[in-house]
N, C-alpha and C. Protein backbone atom coordinates (compact mmCIF):
# COMPACT_ATOMS: atom_id res chain seq x y z
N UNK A 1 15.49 26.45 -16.81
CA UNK A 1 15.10 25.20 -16.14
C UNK A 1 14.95 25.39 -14.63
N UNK A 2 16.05 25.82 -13.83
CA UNK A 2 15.89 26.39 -12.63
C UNK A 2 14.28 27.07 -12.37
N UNK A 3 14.39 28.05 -13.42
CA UNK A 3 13.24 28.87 -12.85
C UNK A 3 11.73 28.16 -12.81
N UNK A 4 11.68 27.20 -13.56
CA UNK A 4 10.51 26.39 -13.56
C UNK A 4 10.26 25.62 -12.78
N UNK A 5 11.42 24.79 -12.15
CA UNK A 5 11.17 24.26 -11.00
C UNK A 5 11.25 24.85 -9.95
N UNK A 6 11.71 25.94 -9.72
CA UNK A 6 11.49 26.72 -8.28
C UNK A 6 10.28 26.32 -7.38
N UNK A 7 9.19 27.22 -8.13
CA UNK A 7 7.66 26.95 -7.91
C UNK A 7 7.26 25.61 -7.65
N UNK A 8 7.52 24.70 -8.27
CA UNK A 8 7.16 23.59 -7.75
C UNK A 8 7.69 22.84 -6.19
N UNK A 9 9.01 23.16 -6.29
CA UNK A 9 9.68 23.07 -5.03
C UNK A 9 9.10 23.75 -3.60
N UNK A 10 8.40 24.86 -4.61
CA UNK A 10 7.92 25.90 -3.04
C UNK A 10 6.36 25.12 -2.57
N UNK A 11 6.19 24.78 -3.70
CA UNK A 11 4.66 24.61 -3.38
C UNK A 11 4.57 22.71 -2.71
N UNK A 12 6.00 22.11 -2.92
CA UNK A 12 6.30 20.55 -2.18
C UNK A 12 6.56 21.27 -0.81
N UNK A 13 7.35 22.36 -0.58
CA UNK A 13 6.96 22.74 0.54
C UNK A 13 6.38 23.08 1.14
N UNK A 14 5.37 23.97 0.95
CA UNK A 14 3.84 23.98 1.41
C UNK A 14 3.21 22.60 1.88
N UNK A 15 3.79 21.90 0.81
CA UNK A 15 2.79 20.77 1.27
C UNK A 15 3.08 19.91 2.24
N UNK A 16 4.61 19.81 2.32
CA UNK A 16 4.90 19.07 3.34
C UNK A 16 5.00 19.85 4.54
N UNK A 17 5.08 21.10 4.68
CA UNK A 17 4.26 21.98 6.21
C UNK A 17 3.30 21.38 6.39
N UNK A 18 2.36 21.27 5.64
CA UNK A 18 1.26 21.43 6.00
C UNK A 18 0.59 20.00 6.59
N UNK A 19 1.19 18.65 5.85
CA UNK A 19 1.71 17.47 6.46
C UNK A 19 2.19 17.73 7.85
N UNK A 20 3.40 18.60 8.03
CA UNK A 20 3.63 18.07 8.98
C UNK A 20 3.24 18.74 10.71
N UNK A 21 2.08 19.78 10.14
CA UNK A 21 1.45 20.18 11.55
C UNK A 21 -0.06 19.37 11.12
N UNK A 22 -0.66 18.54 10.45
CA UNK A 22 -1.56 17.95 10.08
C UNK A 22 -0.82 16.34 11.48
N UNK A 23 0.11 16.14 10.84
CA UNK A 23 0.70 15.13 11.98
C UNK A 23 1.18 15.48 13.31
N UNK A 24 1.57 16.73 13.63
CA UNK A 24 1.83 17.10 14.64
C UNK A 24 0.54 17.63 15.29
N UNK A 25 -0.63 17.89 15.08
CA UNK A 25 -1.89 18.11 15.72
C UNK A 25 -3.02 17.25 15.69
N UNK A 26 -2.70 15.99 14.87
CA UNK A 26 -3.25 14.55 15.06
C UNK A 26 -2.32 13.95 16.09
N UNK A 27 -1.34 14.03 16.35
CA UNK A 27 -0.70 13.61 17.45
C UNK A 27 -0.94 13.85 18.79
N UNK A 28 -1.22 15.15 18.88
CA UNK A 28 -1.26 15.98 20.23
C UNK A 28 -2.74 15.38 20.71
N UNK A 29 -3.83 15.47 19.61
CA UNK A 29 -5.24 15.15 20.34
C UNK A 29 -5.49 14.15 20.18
N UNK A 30 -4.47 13.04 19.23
CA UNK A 30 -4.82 11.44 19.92
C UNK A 30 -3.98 11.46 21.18
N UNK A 31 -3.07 11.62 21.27
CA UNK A 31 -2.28 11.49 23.02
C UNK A 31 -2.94 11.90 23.65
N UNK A 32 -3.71 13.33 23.75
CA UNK A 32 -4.43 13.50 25.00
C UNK A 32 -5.60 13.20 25.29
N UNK A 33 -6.84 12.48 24.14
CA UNK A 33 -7.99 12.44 24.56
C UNK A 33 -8.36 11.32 23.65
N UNK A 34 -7.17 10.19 23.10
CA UNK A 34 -7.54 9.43 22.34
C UNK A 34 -8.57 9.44 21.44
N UNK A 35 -8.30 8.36 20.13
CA UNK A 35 -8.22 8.59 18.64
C UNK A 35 -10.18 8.24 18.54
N UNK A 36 -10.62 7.58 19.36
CA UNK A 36 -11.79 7.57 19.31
C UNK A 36 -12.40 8.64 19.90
N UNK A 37 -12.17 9.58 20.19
CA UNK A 37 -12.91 10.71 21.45
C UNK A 37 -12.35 11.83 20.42
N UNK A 38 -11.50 12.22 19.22
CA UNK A 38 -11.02 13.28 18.25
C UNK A 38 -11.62 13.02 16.86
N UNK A 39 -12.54 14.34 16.44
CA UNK A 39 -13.13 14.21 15.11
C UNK A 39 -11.97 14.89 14.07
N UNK A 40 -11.78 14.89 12.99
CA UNK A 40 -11.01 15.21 12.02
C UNK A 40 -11.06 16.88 11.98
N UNK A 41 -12.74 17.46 12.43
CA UNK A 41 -12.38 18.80 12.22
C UNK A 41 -11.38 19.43 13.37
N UNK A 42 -11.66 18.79 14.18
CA UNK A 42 -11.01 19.37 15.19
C UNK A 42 -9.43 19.36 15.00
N UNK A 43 -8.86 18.34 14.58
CA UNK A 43 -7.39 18.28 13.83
C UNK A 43 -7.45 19.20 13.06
N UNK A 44 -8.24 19.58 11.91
CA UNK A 44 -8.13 20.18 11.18
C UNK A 44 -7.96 21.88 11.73
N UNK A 45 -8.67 21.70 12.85
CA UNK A 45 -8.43 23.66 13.12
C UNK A 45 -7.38 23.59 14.17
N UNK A 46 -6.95 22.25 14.43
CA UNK A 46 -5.73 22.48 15.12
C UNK A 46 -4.27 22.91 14.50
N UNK A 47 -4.56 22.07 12.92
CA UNK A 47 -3.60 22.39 12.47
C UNK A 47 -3.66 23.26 11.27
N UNK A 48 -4.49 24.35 11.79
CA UNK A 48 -4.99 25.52 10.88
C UNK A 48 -4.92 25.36 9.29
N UNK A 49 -6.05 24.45 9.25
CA UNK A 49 -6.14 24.14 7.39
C UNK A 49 -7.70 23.97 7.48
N UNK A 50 -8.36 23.47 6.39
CA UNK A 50 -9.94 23.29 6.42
C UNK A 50 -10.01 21.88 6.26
N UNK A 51 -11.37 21.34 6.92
CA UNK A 51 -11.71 19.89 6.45
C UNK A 51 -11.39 19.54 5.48
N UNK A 52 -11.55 19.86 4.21
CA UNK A 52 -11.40 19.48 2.89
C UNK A 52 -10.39 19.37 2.98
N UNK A 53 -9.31 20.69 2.98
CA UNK A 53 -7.66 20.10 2.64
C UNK A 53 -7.05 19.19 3.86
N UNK A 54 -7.43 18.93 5.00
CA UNK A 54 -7.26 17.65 5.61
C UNK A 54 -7.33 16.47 5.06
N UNK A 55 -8.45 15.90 4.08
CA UNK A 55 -8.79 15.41 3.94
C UNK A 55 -8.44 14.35 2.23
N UNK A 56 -7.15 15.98 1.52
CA UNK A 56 -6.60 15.54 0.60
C UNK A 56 -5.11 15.17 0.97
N UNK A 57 -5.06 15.14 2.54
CA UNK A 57 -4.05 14.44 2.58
C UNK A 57 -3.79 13.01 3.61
N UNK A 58 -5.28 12.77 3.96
CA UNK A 58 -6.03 11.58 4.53
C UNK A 58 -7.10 11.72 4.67
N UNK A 59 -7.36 10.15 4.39
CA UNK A 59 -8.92 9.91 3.94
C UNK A 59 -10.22 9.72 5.36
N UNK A 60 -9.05 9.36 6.17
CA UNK A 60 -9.87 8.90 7.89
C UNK A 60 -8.65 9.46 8.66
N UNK A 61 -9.32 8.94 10.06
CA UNK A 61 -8.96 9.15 11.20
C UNK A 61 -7.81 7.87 11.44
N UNK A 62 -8.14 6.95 10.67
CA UNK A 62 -7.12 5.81 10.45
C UNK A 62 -5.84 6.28 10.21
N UNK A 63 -6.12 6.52 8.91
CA UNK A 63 -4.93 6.98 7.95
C UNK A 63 -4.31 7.81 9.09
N UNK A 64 -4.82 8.64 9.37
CA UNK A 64 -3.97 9.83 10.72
C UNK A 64 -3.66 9.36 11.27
N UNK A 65 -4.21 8.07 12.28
CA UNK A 65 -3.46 7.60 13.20
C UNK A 65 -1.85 6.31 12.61
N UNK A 66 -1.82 6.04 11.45
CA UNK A 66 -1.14 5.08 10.90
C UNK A 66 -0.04 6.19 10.77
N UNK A 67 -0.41 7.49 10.34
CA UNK A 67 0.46 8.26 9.50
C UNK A 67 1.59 8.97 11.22
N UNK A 68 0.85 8.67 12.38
CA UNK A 68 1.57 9.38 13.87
C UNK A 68 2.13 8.10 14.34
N UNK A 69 1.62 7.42 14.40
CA UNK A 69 2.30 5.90 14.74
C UNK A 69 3.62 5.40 14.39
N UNK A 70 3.44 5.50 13.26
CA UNK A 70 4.33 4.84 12.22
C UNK A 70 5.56 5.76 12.66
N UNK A 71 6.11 6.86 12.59
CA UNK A 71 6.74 7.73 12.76
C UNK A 71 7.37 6.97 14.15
N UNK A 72 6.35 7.00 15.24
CA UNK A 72 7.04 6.63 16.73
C UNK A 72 7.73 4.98 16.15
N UNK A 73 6.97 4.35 15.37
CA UNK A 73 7.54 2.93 15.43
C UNK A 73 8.77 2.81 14.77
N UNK A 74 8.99 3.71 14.24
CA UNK A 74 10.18 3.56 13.39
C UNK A 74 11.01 4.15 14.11
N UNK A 75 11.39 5.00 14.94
CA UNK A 75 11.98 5.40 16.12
C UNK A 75 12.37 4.53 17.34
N UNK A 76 11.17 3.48 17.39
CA UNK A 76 11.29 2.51 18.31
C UNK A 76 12.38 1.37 18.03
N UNK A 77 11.84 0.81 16.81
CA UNK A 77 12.76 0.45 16.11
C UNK A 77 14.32 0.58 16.10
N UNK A 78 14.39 1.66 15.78
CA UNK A 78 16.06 2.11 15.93
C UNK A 78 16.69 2.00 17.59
N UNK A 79 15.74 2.28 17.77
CA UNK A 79 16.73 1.98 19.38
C UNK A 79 16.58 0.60 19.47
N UNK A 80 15.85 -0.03 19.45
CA UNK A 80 15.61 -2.15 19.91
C UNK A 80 16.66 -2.05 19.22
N UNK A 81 17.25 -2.37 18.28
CA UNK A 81 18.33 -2.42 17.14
C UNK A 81 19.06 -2.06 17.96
N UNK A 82 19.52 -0.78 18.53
CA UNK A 82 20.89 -0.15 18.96
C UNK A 82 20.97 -1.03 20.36
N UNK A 83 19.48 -1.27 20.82
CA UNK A 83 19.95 -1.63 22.54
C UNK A 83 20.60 -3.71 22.27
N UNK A 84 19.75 -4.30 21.15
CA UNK A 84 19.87 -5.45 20.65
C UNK A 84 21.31 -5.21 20.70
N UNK A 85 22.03 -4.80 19.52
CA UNK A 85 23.54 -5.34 19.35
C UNK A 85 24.62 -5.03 20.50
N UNK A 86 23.88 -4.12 21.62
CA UNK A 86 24.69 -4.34 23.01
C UNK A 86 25.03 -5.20 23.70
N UNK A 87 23.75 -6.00 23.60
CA UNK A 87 23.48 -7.69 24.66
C UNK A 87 23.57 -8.30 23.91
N UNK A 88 24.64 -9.14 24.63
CA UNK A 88 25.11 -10.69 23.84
C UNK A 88 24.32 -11.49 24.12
N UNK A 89 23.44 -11.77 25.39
CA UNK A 89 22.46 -13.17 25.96
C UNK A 89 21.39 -12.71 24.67
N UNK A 90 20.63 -13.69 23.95
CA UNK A 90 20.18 -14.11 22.67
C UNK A 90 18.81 -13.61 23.29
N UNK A 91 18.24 -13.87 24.41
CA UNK A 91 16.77 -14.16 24.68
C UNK A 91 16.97 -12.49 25.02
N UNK A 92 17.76 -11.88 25.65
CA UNK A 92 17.83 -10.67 26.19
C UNK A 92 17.89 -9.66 25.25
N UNK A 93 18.37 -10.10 23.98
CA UNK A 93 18.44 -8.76 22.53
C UNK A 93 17.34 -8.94 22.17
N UNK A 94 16.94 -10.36 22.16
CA UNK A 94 14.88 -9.92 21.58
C UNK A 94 14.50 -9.46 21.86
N UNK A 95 14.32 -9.04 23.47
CA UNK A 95 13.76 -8.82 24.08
C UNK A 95 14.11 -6.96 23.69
N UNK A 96 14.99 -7.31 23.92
CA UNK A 96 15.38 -5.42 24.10
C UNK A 96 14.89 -4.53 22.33
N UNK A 97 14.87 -5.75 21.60
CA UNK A 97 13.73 -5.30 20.32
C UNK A 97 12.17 -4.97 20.78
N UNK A 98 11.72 -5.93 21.47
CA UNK A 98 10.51 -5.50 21.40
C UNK A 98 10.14 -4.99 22.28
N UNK A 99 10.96 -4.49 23.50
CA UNK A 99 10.37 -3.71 24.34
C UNK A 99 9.72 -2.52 23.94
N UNK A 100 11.02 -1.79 23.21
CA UNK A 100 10.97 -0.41 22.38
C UNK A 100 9.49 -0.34 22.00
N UNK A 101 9.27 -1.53 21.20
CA UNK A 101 7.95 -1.69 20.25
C UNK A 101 7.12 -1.75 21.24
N UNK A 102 6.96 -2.33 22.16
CA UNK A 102 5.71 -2.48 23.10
C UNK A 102 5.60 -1.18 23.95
N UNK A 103 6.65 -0.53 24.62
CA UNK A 103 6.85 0.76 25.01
C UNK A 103 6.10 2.07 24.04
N UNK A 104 6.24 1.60 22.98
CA UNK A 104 5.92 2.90 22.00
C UNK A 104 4.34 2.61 21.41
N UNK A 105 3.83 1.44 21.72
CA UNK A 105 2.55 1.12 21.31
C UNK A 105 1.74 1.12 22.42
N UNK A 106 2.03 1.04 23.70
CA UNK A 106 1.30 1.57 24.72
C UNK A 106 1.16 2.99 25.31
N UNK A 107 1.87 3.69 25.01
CA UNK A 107 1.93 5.25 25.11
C UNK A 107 0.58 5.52 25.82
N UNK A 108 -0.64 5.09 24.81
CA UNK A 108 -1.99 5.52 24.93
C UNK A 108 -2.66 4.32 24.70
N UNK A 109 -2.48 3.30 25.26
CA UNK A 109 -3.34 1.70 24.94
C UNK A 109 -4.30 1.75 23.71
N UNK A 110 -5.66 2.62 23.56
CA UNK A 110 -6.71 2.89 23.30
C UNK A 110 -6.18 2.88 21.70
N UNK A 111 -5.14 3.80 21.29
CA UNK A 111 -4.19 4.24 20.29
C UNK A 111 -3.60 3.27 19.73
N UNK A 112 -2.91 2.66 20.95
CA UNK A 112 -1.87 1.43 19.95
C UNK A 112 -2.67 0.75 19.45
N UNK A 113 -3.96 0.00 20.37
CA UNK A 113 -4.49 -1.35 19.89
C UNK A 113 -5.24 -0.72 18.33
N UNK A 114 -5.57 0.48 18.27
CA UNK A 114 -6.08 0.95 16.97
C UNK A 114 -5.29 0.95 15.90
N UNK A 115 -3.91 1.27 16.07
CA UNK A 115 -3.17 1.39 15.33
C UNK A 115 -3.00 -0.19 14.58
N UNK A 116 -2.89 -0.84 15.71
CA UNK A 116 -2.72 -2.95 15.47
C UNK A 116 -4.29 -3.12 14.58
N UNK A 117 -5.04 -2.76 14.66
CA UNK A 117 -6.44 -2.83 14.02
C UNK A 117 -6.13 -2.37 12.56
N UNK A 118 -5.73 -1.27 12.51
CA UNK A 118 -5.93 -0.33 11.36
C UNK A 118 -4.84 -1.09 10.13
N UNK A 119 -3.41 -1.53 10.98
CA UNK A 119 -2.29 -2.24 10.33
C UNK A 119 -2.80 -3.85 9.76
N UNK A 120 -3.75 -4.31 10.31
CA UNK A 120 -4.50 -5.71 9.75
C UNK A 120 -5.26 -5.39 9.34
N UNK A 121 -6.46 -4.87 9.24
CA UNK A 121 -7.75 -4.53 8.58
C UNK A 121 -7.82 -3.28 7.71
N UNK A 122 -7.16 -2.74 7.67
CA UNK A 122 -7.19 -1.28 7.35
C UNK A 122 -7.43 -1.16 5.57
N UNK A 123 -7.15 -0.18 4.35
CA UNK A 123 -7.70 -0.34 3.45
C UNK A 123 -6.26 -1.09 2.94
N UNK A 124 -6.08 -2.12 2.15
CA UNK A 124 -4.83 -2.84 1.73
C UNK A 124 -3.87 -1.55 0.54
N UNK A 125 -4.63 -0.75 0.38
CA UNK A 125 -4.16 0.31 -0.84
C UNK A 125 -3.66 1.48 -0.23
N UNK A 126 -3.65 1.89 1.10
CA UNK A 126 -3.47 3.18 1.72
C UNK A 126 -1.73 2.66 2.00
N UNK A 127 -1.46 3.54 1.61
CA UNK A 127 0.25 3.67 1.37
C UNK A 127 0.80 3.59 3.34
N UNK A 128 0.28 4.41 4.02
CA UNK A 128 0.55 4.29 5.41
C UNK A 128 0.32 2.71 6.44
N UNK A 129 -0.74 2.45 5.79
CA UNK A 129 -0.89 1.12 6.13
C UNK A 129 0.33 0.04 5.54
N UNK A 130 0.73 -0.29 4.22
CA UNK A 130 1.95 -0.14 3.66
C UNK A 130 3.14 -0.25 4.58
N UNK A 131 3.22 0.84 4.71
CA UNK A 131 4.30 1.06 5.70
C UNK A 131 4.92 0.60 7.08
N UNK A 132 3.07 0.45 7.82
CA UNK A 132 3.22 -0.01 9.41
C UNK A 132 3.46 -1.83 8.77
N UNK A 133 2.88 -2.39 7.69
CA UNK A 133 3.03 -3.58 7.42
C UNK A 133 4.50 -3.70 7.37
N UNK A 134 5.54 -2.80 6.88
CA UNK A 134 6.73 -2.74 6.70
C UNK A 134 7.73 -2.73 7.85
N UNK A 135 7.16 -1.86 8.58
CA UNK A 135 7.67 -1.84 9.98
C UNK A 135 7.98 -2.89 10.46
N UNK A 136 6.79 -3.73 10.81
CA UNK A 136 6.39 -4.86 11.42
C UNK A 136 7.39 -5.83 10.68
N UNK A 137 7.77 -6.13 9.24
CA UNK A 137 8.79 -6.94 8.67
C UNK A 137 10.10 -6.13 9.19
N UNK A 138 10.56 -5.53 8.88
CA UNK A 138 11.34 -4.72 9.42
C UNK A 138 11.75 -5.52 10.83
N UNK A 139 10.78 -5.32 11.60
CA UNK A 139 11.37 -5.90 13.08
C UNK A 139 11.49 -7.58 13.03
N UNK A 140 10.64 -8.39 12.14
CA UNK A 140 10.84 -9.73 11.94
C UNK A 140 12.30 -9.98 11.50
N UNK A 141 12.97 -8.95 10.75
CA UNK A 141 14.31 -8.95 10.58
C UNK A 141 15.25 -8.77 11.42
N UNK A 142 14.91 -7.70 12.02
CA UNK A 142 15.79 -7.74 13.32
C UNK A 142 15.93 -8.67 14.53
N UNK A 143 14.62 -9.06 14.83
CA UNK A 143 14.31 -10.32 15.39
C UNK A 143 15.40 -11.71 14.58
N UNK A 144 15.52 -11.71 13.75
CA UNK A 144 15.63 -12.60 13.01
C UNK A 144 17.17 -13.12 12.88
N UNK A 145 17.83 -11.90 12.59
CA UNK A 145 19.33 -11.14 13.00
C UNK A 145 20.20 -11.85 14.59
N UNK A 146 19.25 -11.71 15.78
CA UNK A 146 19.45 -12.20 16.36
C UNK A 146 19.93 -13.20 16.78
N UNK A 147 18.50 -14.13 16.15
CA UNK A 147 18.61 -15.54 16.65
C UNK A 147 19.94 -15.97 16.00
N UNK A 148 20.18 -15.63 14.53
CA UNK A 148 21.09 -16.45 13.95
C UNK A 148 22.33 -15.57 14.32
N UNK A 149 22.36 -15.68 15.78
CA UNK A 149 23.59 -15.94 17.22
C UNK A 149 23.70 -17.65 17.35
N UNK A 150 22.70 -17.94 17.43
CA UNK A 150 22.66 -19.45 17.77
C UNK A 150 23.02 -20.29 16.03
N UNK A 151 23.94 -20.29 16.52
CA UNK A 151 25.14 -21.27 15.18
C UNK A 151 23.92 -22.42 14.62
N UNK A 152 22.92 -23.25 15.87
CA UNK A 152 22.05 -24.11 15.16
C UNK A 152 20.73 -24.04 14.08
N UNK A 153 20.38 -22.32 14.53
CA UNK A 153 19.34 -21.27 13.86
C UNK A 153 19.84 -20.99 12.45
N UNK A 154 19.52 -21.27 11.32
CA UNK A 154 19.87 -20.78 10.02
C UNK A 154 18.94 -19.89 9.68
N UNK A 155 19.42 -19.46 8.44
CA UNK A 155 18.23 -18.00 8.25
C UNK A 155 16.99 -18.39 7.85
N UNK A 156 16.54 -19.03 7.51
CA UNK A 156 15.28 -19.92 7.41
C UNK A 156 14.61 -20.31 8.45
N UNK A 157 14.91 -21.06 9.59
CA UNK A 157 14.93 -21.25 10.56
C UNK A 157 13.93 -19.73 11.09
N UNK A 158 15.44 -18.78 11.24
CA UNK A 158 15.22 -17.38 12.10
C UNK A 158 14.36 -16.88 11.71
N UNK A 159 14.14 -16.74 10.47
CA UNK A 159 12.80 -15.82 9.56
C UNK A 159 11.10 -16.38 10.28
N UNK A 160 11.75 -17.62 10.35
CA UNK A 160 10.25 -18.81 10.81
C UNK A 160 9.71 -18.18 12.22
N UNK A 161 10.89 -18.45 12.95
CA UNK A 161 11.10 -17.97 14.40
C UNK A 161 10.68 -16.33 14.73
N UNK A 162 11.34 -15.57 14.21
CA UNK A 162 10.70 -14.11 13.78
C UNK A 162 9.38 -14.09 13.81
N UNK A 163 8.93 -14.71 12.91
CA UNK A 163 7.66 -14.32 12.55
C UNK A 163 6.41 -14.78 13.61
N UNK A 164 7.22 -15.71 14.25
CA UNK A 164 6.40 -16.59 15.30
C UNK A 164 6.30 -15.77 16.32
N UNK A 165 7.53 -14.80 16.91
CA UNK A 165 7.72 -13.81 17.78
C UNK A 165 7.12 -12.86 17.48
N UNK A 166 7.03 -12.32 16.30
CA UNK A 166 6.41 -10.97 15.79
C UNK A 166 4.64 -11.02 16.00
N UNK A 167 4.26 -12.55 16.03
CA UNK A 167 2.61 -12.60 16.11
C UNK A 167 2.39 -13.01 17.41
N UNK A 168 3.62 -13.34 18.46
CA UNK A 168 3.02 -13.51 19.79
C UNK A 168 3.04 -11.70 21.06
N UNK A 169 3.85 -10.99 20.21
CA UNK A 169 3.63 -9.81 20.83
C UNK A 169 2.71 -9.30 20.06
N UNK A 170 2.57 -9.07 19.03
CA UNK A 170 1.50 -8.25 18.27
C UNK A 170 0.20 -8.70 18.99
N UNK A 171 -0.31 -10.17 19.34
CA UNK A 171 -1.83 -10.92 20.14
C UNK A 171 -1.45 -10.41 21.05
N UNK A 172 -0.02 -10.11 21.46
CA UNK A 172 -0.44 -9.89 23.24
C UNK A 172 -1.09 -8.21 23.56
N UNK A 173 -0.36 -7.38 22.82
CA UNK A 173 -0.69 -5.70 22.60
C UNK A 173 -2.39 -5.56 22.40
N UNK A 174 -2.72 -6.72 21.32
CA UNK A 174 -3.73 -6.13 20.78
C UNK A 174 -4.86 -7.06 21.80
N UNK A 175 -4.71 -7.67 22.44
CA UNK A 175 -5.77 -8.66 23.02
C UNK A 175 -6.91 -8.14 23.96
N UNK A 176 -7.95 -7.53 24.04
CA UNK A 176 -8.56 -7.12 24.79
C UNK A 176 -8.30 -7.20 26.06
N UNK A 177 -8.52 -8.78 26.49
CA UNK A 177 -8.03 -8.47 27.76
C UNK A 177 -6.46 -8.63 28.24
N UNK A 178 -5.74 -7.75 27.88
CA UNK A 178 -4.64 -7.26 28.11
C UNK A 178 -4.77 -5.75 28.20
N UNK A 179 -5.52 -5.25 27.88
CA UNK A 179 -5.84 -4.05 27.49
C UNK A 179 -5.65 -3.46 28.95
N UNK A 180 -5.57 -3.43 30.29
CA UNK A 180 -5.70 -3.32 31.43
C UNK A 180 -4.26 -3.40 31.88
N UNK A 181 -3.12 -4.04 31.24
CA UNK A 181 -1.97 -4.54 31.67
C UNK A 181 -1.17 -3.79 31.57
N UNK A 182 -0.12 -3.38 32.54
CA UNK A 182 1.30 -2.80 32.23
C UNK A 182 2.01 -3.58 31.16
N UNK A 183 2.99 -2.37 30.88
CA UNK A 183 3.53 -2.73 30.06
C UNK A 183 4.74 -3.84 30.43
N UNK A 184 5.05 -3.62 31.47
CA UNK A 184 6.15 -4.70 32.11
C UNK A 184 5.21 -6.07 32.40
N UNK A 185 4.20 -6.48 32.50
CA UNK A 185 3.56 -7.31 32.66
C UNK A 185 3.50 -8.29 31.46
N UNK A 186 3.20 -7.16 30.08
CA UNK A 186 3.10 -7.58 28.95
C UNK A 186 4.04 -8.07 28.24
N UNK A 187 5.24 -7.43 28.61
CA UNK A 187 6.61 -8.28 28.44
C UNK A 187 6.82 -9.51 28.96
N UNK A 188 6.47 -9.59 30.10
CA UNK A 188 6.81 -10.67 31.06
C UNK A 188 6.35 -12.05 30.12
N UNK A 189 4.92 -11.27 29.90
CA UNK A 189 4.36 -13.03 29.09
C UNK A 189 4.60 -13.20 28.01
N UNK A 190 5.42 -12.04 27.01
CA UNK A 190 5.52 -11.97 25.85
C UNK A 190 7.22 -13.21 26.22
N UNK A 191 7.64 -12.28 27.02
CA UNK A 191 8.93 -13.31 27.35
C UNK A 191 9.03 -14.61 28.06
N UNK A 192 7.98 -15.16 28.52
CA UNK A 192 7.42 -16.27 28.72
C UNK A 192 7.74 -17.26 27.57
N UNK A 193 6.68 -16.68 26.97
CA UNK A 193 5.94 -17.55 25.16
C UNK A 193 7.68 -17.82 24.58
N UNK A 194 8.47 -16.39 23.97
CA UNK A 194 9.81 -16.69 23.35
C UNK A 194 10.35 -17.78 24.48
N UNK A 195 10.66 -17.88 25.28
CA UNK A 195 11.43 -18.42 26.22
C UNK A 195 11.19 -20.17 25.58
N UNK A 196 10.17 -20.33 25.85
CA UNK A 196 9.71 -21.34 25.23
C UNK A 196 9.88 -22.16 23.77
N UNK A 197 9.62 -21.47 22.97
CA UNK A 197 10.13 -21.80 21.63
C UNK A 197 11.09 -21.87 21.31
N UNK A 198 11.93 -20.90 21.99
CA UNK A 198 13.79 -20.57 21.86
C UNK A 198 14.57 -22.02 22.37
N UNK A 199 13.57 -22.94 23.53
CA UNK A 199 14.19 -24.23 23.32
C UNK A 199 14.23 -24.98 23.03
N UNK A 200 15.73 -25.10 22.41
CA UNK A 200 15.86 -26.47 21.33
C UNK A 200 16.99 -27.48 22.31
């Protein structure tokens, strides 16, 4: 039994090498010359494989960029979370959630807002897309976690509230004309908007 699965094991490893300089050289030439200005072959001889087998392990340039993204957002994630349960002021742990997120989606503007494109429009069946949709709940939870600090916020309530927060930074990232804005700027109005709703 051993010996039969060996081979298979070797060859999940192959594959996930090969994944993971496929993501590590879709990474490098969307960061440096953004995701619209990089063709797939060129990933592909970056990360020494051929078009074709690129291509059996994403279908676009989408998928690649969902599949490098996603990785940073879930990273982002974990820290908003770690920096959140530091700060006790309520408006100040949201905040310290979505900075992370807005920090890690501006990296490369051009990138994030694609990534926000690809996560709404993208094919509803691509497993990576999936995922960034997951993310994004993911942080409505943590968001959510928060509020119900405030004894008057029930989890119903918070989930509502979440989600209200989760679509006023997501418009603000993705808005064209924001597209020009620091990222501290983009907070500012993102923390504006919460500020607002948060009073009851």
């Amino acid at each position: 039994m051993p010996e039969t699965s060996q081979p298979l094991g070797r060859r999940e490893r192959n594959k996930q090498a090969k994944l993971d300089r496929i993501v590590a050289a879709a990474g490098e030439l969307f960061s440096e010359y953004g995701v619209d200005d990089v063709t797939t072959q060129q990933i592909a001889e970056k990360a020494d494989i051929g078009a074709g087998t690129l291509f059996l392990y994403a279908k676009s340039k989408g998928e690649l960029l969902l599949m490098v993204q996603n990785s940073s957002y879930a990273d982002s994630l974990v820290r908003g979370r770690a920096a959140a349960e530091k700060t006790p002021d309520m408006l100040q742990a949201v905040m310290a959630i979505l900075t992370q997120v807005v920090h890690c989606n501006r990296i490369q503007v051009d990138n994030g807002r694609s990534y926000l494109k690809e996560m709404v429009f993208g094919d509803p069946e691509e497993p990576h897309r999936r995922e960034a949709l997951g993310l994004s709940l993911q942080t409505e939870e943590a968001v959510a976690v928060v509020l119900q600090r405030d004894q008057r916020i029930d989890s119903t309530a918070a989930s509502t509230l979440a989600h209200i927060i989760s679509a006023i930074m997501f418009l603000a990232m993705s808005a064209t004309g924001n597209a020009t804005k620091t990222v501290e700027e983009l907070l500012a109005e993102i923390r504006t908007q919460i500020q607002v709703i948060l009073q009851r």
